[in-house]
N, C-alpha and C. Protein backbone atom coordinates (compact mmCIF):
# COMPACT_ATOMS: atom_id res chain seq x y z
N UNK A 1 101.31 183.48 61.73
CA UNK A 1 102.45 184.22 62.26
C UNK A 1 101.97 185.59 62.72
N UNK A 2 102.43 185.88 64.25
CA UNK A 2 102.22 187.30 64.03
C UNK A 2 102.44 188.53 63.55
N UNK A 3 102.10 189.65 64.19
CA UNK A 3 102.60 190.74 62.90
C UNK A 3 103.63 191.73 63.55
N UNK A 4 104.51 192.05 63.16
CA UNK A 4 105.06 192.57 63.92
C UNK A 4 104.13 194.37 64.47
N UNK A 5 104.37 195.22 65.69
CA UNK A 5 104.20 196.20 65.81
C UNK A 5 104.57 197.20 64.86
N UNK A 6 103.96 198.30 64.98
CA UNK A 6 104.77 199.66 64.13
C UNK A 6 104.85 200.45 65.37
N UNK A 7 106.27 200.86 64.86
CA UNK A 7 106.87 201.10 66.83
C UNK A 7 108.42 202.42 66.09
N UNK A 8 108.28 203.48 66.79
CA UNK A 8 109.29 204.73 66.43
C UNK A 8 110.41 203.69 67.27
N UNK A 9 112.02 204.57 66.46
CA UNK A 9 113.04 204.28 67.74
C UNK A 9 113.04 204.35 68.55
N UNK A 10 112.44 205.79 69.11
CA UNK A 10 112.46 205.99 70.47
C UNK A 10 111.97 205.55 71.42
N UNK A 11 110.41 204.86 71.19
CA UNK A 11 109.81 203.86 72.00
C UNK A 11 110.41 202.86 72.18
N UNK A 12 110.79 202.66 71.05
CA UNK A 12 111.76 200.65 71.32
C UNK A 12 112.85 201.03 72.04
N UNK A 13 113.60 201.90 72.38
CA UNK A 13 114.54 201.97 73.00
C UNK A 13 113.42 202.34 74.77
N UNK A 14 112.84 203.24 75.03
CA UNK A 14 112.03 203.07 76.28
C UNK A 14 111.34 201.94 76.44
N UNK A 15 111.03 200.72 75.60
CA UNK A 15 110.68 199.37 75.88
C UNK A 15 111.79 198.71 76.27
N UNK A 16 112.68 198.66 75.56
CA UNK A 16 114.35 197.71 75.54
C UNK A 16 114.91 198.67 77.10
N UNK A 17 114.68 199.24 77.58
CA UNK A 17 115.13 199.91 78.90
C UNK A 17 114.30 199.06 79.70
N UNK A 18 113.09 198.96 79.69
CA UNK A 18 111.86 198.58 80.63
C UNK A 18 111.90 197.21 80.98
N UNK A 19 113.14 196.24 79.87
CA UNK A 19 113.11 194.72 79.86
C UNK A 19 114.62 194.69 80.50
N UNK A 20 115.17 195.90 80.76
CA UNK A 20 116.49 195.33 81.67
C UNK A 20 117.57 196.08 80.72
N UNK A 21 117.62 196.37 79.45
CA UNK A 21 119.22 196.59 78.39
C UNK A 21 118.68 198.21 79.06
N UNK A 22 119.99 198.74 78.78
CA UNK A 22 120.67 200.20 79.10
C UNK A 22 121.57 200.70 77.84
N UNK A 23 121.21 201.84 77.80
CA UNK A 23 121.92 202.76 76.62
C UNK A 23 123.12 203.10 77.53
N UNK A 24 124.18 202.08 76.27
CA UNK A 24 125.62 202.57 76.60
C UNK A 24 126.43 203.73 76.14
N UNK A 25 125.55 203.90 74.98
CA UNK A 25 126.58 204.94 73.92
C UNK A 25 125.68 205.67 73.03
N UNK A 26 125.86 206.48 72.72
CA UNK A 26 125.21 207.27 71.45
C UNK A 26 125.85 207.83 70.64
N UNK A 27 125.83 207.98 69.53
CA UNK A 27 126.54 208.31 68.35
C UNK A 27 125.69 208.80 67.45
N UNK A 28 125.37 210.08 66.82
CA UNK A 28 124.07 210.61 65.56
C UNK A 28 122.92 209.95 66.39
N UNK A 29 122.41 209.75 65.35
CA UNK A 29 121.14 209.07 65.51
C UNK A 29 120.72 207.65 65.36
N UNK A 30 121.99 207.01 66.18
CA UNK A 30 121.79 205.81 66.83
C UNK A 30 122.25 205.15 68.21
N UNK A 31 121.63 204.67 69.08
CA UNK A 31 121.01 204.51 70.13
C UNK A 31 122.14 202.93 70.36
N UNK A 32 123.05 202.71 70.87
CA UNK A 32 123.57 201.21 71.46
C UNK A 32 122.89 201.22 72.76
N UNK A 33 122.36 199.93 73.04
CA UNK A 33 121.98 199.25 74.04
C UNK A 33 122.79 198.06 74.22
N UNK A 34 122.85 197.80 75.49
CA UNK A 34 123.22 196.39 76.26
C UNK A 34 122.01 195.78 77.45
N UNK A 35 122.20 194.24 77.32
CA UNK A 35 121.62 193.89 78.48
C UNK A 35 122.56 193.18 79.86
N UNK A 36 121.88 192.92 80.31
CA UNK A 36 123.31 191.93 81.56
C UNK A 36 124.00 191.20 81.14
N UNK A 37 123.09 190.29 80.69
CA UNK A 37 123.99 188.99 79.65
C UNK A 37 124.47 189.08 78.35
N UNK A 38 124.80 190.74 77.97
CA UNK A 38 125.93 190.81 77.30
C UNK A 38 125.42 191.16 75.83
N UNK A 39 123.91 190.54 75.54
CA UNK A 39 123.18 191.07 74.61
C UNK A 39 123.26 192.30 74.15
N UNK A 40 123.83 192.59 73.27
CA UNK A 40 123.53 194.09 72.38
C UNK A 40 122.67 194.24 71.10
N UNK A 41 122.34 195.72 71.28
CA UNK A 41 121.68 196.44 69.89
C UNK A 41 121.48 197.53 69.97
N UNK A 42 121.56 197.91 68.56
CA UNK A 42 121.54 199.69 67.65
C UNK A 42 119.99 199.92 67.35
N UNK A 43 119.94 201.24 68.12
CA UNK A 43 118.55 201.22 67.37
C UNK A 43 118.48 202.82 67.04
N UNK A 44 118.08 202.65 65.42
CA UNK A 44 118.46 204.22 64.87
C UNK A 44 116.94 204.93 65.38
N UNK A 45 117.45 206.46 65.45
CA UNK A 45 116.29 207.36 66.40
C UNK A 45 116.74 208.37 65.10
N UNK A 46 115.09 208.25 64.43
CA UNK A 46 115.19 209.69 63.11
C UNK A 46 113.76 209.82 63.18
N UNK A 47 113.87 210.75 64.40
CA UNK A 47 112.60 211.58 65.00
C UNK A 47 112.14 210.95 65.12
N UNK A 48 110.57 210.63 64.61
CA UNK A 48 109.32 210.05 65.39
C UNK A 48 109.14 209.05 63.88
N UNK A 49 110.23 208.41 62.99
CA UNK A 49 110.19 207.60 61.63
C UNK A 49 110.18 206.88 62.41
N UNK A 50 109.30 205.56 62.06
CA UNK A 50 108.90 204.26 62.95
C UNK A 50 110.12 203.23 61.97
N UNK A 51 110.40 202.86 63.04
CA UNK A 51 111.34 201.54 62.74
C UNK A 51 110.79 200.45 61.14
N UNK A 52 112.07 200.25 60.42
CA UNK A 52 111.30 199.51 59.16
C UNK A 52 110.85 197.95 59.70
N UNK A 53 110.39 197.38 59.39
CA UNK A 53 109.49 195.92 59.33
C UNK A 53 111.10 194.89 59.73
N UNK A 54 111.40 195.01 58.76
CA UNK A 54 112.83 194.34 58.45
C UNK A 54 113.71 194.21 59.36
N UNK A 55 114.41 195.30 59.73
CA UNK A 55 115.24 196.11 60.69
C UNK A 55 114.57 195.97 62.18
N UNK A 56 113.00 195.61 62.52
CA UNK A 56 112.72 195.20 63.55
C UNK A 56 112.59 193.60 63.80
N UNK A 57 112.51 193.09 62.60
CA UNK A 57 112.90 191.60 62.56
C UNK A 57 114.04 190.99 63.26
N UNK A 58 114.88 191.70 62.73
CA UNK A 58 116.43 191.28 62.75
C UNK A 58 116.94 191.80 64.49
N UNK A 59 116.21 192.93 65.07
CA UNK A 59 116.61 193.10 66.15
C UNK A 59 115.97 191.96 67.25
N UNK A 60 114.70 191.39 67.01
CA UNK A 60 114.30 190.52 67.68
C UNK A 60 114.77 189.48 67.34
N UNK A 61 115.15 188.78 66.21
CA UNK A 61 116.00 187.51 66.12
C UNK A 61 117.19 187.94 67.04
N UNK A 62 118.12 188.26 66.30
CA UNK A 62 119.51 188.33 66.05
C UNK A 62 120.09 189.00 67.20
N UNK A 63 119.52 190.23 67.58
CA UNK A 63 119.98 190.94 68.90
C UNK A 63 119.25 190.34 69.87
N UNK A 64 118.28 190.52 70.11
CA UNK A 64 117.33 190.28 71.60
C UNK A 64 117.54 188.82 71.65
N UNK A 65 117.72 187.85 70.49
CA UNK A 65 117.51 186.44 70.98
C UNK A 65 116.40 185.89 71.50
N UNK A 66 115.12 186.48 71.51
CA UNK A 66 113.59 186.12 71.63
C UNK A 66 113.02 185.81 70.29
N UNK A 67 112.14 185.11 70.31
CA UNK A 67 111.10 184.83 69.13
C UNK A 67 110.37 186.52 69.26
N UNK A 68 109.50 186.17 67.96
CA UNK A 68 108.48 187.02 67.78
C UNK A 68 107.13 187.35 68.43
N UNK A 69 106.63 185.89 68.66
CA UNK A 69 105.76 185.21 69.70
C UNK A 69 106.08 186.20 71.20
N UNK A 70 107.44 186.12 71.93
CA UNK A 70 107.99 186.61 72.99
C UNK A 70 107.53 187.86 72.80
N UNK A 71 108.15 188.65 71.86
CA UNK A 71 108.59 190.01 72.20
C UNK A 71 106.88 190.61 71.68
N UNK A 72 105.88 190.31 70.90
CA UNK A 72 104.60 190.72 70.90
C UNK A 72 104.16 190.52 72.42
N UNK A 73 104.27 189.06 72.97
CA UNK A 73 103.71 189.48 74.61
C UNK A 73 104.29 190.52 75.23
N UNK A 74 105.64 190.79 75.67
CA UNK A 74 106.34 191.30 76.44
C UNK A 74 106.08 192.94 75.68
N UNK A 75 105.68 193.15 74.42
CA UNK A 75 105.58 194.52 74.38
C UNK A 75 104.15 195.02 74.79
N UNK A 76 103.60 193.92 74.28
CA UNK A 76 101.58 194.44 74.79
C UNK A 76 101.53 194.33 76.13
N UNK A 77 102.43 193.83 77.34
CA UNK A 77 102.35 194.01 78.64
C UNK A 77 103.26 195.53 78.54
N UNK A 78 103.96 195.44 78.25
CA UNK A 78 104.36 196.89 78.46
C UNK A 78 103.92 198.17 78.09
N UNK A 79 102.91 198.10 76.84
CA UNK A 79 101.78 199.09 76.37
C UNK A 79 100.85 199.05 77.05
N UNK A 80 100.26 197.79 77.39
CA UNK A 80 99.39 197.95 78.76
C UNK A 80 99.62 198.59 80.65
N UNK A 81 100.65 198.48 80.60
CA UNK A 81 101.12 198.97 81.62
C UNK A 81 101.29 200.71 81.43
N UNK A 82 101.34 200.87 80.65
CA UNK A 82 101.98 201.99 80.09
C UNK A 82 100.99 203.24 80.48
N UNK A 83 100.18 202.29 79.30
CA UNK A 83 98.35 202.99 79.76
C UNK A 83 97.80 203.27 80.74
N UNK A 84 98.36 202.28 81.33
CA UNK A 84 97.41 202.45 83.10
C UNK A 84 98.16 203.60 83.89
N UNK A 85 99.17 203.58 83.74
CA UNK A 85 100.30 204.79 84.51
C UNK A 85 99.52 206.45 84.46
């Protein structure tokens, strides 16, 4: 199985922008996103504290609706891209 990333809010929310979802709302220090197809998710932003293990589990099941498998490719293309910029 893979492992998941160690990844701040704030990046996952500039990744989750980069795959299409848009920040609808903000409230404290958490972040709602949507995608087209209606997909939503919260993603708490407390400074540069990297997202827990758990809490990034559950956003890739449960919100994004991708495997784990998925969202490791789709983020190492987007760290790679990132780099090259």
């Amino acid at each position: 199985m893979p492992k998941l990333p160690v990844i701040s809010g704030r990046e996952l929310v500039t990744f989750l922008e980069s795959i299409g979802f848009r920040v609808i709302r903000t409230k404290g220090s958490h972040i709602r996103l949507k995608a087209e197809d209606g997909r939503v998710t919260t993603v708490p932003v407390h400074g540069k504290r990297d997202i827990p293990k758990g809490l990034l589990g559950k956003i890739i099941r449960e919100d994004l609706e991708i495997s784990l498998e998925e969202f490791i490719e789709l983020y190492s293309r987007y760290k790679g891209k990132e780099e090259s910029d």
